[in-house]
N, C-alpha and C. Protein backbone atom coordinates (compact mmCIF):
# COMPACT_ATOMS: atom_id res chain seq x y z
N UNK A 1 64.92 87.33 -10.44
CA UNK A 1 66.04 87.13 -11.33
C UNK A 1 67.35 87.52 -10.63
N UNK A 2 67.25 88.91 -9.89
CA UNK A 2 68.05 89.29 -9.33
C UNK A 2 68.97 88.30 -8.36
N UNK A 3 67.82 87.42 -7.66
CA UNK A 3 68.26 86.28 -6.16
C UNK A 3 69.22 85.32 -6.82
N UNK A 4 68.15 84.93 -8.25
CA UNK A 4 68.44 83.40 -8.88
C UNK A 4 70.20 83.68 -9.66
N UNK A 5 70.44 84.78 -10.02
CA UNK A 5 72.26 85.28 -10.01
C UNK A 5 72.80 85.16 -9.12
N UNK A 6 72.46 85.84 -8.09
CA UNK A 6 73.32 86.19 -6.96
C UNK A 6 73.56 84.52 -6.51
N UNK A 7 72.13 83.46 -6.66
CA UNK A 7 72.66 82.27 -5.79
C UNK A 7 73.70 81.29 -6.77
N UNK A 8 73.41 81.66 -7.93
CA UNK A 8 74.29 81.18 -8.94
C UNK A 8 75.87 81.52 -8.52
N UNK A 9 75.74 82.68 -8.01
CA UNK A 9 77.53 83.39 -7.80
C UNK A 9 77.86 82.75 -6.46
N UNK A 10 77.16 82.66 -5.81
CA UNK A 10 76.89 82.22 -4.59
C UNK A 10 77.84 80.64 -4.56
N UNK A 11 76.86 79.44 -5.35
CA UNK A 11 77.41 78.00 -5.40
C UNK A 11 78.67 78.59 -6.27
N UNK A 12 78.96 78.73 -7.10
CA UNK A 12 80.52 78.91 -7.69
C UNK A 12 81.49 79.15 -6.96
N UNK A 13 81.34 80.61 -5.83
CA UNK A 13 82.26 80.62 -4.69
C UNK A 13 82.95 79.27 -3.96
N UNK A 14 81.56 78.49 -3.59
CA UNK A 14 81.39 77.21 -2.83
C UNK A 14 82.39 76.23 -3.47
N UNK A 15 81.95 76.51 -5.04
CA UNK A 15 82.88 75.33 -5.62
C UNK A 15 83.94 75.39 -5.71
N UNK A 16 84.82 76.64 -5.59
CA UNK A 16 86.14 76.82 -5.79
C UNK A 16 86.42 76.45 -4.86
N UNK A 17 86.01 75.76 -3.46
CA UNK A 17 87.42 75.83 -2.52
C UNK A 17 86.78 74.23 -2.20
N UNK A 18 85.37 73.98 -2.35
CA UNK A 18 85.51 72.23 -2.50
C UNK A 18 86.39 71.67 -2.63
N UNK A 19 86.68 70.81 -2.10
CA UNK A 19 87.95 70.01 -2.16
C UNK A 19 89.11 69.96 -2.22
N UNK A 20 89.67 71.22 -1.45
CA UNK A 20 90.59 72.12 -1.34
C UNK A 20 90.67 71.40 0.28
N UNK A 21 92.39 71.19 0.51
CA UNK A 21 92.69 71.15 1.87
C UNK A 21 92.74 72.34 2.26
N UNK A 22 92.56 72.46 3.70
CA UNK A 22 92.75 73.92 3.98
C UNK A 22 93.79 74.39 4.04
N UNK A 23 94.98 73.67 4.05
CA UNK A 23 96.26 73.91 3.45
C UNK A 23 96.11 74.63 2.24
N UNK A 24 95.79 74.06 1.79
CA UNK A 24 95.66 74.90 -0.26
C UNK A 24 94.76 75.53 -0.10
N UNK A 25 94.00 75.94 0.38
CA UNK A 25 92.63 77.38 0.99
C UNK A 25 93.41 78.09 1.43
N UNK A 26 94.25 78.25 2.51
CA UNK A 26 94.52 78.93 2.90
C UNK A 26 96.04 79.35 2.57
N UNK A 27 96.39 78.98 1.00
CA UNK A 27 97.69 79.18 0.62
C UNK A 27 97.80 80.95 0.45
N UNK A 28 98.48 81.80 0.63
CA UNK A 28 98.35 83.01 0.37
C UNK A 28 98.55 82.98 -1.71
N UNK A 29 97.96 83.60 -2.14
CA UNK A 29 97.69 84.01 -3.44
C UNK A 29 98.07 84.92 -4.59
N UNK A 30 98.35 86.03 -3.36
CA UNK A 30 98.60 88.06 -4.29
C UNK A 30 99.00 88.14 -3.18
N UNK A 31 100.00 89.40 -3.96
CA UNK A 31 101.03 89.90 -2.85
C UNK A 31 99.95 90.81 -1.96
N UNK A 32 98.44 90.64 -1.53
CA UNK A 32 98.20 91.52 -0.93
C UNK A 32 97.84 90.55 0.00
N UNK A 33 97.99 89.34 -0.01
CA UNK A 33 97.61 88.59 1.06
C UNK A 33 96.26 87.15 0.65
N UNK A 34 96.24 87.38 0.08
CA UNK A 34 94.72 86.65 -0.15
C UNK A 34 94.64 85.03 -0.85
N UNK A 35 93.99 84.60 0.13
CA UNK A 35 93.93 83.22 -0.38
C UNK A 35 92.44 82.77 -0.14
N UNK A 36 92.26 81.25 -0.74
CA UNK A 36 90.66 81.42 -1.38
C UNK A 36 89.86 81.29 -0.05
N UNK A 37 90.40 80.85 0.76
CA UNK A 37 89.47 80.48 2.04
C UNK A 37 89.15 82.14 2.77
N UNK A 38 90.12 82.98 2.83
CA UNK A 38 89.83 84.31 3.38
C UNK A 38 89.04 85.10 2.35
N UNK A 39 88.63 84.70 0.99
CA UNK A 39 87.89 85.26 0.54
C UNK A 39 86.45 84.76 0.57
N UNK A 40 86.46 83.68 0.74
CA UNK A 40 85.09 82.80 0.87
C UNK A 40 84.59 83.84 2.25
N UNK A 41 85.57 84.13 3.29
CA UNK A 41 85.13 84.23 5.01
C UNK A 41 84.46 85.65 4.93
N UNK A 42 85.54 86.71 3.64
CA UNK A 42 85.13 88.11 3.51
C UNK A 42 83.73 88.11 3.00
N UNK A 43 83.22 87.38 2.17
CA UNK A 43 81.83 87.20 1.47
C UNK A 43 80.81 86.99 2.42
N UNK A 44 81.13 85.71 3.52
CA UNK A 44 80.05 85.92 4.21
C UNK A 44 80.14 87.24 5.13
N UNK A 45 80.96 88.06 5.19
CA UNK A 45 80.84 89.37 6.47
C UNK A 45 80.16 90.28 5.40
N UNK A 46 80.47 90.56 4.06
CA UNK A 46 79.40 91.37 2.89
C UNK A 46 78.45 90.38 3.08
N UNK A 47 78.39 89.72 3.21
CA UNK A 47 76.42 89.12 3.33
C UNK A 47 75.91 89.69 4.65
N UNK A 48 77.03 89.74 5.33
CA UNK A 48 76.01 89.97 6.84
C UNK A 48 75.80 91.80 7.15
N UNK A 49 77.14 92.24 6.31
CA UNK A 49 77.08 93.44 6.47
C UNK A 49 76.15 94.10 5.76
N UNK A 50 75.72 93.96 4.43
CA UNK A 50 74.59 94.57 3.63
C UNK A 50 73.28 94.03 4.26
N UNK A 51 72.79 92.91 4.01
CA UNK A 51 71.59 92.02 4.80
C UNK A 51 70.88 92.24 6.04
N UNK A 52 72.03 91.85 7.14
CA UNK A 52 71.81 91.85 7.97
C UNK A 52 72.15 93.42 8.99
N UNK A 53 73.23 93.67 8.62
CA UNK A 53 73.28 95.35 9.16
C UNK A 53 72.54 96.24 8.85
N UNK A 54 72.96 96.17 7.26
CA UNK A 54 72.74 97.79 6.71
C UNK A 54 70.85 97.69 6.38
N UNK A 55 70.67 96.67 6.02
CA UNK A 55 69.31 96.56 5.14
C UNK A 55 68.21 96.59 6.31
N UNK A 56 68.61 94.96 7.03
CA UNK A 56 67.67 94.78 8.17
C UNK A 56 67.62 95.52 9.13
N UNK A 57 68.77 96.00 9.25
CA UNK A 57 69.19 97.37 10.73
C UNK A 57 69.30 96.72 11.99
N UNK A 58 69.71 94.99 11.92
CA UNK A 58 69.90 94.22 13.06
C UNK A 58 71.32 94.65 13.35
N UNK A 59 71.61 94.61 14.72
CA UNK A 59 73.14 94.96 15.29
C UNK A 59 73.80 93.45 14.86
N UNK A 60 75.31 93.92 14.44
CA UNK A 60 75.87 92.98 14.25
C UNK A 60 77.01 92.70 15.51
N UNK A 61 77.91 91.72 15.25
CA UNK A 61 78.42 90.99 16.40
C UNK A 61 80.10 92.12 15.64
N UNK A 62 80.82 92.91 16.37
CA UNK A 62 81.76 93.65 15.73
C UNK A 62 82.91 92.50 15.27
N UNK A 63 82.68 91.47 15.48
CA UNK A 63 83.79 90.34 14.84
C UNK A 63 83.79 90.02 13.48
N UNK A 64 82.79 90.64 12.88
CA UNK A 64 82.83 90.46 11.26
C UNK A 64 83.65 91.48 10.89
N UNK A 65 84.00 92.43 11.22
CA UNK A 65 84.50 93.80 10.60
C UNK A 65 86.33 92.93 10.37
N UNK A 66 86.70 91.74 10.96
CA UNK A 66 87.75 91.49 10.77
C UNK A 66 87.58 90.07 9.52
N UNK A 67 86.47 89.44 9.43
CA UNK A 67 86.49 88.85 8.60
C UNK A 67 86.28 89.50 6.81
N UNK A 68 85.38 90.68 7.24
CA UNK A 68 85.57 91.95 5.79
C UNK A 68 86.51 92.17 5.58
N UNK A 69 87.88 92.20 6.41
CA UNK A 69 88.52 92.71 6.01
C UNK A 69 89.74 91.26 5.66
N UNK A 70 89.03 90.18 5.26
CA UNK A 70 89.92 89.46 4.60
C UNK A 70 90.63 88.59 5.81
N UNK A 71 90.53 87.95 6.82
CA UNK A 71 91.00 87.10 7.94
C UNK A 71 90.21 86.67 8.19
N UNK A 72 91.51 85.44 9.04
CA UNK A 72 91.27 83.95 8.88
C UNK A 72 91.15 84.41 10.41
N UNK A 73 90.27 83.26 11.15
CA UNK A 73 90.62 82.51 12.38
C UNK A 73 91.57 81.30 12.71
N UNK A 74 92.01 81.76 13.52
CA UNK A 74 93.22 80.46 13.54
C UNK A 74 92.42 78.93 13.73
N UNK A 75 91.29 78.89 13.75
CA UNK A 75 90.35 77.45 13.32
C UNK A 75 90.06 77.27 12.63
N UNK A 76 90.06 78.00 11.69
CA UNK A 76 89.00 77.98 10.39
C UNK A 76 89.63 77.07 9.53
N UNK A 77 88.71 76.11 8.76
CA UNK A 77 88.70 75.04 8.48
C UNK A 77 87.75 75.70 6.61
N UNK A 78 87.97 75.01 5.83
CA UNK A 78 87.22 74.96 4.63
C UNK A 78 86.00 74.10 5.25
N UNK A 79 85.70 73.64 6.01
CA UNK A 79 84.25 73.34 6.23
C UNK A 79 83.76 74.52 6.89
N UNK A 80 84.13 74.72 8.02
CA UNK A 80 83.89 75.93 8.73
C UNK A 80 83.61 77.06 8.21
N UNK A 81 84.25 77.70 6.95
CA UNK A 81 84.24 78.56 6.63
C UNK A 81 83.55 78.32 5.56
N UNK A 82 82.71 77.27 4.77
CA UNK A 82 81.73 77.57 3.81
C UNK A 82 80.63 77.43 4.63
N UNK A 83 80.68 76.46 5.84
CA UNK A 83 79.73 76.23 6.89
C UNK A 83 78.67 78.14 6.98
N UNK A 84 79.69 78.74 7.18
CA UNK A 84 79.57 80.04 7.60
C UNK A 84 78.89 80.53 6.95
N UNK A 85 79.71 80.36 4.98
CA UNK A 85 79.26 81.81 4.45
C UNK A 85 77.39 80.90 3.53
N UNK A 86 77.47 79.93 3.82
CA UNK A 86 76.29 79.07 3.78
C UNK A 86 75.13 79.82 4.64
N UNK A 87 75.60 79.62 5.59
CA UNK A 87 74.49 80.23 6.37
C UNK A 87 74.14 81.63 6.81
N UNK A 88 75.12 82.47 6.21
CA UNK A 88 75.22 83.82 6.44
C UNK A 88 74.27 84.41 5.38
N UNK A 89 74.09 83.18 3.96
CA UNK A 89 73.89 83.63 2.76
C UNK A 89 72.30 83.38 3.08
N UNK A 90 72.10 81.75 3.61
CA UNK A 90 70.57 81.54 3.98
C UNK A 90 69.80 82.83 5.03
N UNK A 91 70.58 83.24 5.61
CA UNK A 91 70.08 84.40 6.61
C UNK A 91 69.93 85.15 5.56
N UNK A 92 70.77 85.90 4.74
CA UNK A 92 70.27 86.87 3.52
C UNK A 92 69.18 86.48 3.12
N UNK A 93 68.95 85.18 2.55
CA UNK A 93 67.76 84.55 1.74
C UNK A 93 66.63 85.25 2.54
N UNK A 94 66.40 84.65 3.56
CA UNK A 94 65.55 85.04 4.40
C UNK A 94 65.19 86.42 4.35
N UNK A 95 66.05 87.24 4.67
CA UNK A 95 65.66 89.14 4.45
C UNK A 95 64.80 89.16 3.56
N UNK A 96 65.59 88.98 2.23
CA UNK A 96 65.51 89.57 0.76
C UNK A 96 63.58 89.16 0.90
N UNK A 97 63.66 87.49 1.17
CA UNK A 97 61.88 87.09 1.04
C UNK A 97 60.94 87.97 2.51
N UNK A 98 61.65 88.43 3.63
CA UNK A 98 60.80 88.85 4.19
C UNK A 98 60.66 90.29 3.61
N UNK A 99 60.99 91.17 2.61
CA UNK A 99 60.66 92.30 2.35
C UNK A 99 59.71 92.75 1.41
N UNK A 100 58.97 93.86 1.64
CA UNK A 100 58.09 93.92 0.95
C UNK A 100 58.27 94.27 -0.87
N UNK A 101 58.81 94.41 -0.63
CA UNK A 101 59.38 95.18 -2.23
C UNK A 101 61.00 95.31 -2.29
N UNK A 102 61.50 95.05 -3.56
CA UNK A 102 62.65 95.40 -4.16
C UNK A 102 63.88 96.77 -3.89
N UNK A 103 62.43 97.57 -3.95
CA UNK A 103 62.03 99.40 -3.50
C UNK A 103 62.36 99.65 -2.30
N UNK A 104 62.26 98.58 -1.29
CA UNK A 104 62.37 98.94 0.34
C UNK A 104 63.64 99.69 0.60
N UNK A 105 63.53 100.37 1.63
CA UNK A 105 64.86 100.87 1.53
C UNK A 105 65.64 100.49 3.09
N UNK A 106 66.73 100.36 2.58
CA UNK A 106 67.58 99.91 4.14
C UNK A 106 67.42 100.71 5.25
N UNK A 107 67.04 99.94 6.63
CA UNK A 107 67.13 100.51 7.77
C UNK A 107 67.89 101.41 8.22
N UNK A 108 69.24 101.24 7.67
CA UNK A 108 70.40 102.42 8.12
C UNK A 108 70.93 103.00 6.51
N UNK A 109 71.53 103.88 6.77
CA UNK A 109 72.29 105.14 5.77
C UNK A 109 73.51 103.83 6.15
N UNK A 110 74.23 103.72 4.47
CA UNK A 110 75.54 103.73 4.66
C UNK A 110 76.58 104.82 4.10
N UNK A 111 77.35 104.37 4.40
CA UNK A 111 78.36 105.95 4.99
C UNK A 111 78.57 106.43 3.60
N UNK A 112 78.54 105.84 2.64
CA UNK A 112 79.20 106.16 0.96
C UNK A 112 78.07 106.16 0.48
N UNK A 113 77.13 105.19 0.79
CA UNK A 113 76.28 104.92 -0.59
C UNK A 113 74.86 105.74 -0.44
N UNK A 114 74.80 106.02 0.96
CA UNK A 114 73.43 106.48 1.50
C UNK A 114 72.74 105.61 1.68
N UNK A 115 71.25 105.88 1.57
CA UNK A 115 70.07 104.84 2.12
C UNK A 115 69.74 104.43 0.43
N UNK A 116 70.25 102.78 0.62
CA UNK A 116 69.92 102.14 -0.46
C UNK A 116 68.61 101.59 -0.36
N UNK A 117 68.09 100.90 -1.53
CA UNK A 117 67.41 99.99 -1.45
C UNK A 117 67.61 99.03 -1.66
N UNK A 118 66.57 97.72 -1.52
CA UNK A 118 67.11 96.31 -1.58
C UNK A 118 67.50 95.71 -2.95
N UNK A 119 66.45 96.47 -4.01
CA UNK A 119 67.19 95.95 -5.45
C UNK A 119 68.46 96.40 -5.53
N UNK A 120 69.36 98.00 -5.02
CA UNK A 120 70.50 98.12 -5.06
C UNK A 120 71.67 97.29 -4.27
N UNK A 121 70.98 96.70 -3.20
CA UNK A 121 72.04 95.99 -2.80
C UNK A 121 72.34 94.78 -3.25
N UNK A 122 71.31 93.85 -3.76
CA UNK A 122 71.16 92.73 -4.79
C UNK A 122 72.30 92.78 -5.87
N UNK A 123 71.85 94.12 -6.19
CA UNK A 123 72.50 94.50 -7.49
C UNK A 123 74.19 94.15 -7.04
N UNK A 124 74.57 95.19 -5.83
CA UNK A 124 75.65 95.13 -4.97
C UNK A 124 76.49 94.02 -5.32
N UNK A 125 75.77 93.36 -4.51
CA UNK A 125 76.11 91.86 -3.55
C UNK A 125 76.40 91.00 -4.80
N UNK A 126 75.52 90.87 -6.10
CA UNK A 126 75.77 90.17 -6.73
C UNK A 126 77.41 90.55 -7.94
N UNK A 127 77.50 91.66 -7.88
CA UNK A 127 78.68 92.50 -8.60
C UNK A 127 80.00 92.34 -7.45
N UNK A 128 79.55 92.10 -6.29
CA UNK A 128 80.72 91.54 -5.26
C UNK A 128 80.78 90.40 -5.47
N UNK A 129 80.05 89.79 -5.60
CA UNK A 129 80.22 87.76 -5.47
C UNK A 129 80.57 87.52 -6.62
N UNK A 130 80.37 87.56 -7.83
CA UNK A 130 81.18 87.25 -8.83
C UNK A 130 82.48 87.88 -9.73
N UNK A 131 82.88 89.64 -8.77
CA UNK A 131 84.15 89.62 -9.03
C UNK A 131 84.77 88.84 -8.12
N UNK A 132 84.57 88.29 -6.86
CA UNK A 132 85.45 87.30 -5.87
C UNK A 132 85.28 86.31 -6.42
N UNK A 133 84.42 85.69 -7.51
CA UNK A 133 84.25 84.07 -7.60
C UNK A 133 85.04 84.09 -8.59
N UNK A 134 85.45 85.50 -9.78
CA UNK A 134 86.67 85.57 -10.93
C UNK A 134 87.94 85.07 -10.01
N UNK A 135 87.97 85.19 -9.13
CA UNK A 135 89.29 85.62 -8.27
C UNK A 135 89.44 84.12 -7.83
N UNK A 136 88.53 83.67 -7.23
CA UNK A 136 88.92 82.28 -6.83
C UNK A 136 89.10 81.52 -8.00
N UNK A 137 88.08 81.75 -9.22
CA UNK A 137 88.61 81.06 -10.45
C UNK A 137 89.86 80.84 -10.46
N UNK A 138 90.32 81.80 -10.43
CA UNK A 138 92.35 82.25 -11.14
C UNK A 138 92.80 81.12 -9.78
N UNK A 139 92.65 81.82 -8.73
CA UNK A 139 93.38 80.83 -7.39
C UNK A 139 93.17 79.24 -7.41
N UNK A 140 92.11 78.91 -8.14
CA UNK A 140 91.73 77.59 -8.27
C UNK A 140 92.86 76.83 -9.19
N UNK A 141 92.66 77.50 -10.29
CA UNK A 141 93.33 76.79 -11.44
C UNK A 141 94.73 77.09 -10.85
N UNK A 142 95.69 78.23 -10.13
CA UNK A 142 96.70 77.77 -9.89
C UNK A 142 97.24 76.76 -8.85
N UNK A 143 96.21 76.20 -7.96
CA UNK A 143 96.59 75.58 -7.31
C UNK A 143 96.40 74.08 -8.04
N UNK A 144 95.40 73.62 -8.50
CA UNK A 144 95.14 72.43 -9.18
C UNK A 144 95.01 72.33 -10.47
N UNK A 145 94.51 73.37 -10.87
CA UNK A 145 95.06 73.16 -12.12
C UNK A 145 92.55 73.12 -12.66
N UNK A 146 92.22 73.11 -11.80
CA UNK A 146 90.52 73.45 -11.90
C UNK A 146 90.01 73.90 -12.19
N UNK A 147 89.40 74.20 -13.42
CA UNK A 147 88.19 75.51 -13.82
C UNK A 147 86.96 75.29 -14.24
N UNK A 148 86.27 76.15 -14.71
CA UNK A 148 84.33 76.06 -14.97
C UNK A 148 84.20 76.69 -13.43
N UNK A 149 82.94 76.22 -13.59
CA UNK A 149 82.16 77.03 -12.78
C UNK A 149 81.72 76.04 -11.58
């Protein structure tokens, strides 16, 4: 139940920036900077960072620590960048089914939360992806005028 949310929050992300030039993706949003394409890019580095870092305890590539933190590559393209968090998310998929239990607990301690387990990060991940998919909501409809889900 836990997966079948999270992939639900998952395609909604996706849909907000569908058909979005990357001009209008990458329009800035809030005065803190944010526009929908750098939030789509931050989602896949929380997929890779819980999943693939913290859970699986695989080393990551230190170039995500700039996409967490909300940046663009000067290439990045709205294909590119759902390209990404597409496959960042299928790599999650993958974890979540290779583990034995819900119960498992992540390979590494993180620094705040301690040694989670995988239902807590589910839990996580899915309470991250759909306050960002509220967020692209709002960014959606001001750029086109688009809403639902």
């Amino acid at each position: 139940m836990l997966a079948g949310f999270l992939d639900w929050q998952r395609a909604v992300v996706v849909r907000k920036v569908e058909g979005l030039t990357t001009s209008q993706a990458s329009t800035t949003m809030t005065p803190t900077g944010l526009s929908p394409l750098n939030v789509v890019a931050h989602l896949a580095a929380v997929e890779v960072g819980w999943f693939v870092e913290t859970f699986a305890g695989e080393p990551v590539d230190p170039a995500w620590d700039d996409r967490g933190a909300f940046r663009l590559r000067p290439d990045d393209t709205v294909d590119s960048v759902v390209a990404e968090y597409r496959s960042c998310c299928d790599r999650s998929r993958a974890i979540v089914d290779g583990a034995a239990s819900l119960d498992a607990l992540a390979a590494e301690n993180h620094e705040i939360f301690g040694h989670v387990s995988l239902r807590w990060i589910l839990v996580h991940m899915l309470e991250e992806t759909a306050r960002h998919a509220g967020h692209l909501d709002i960014m959606r409809e001001a750029i086109d005028g688009q809403t639902g889900d």
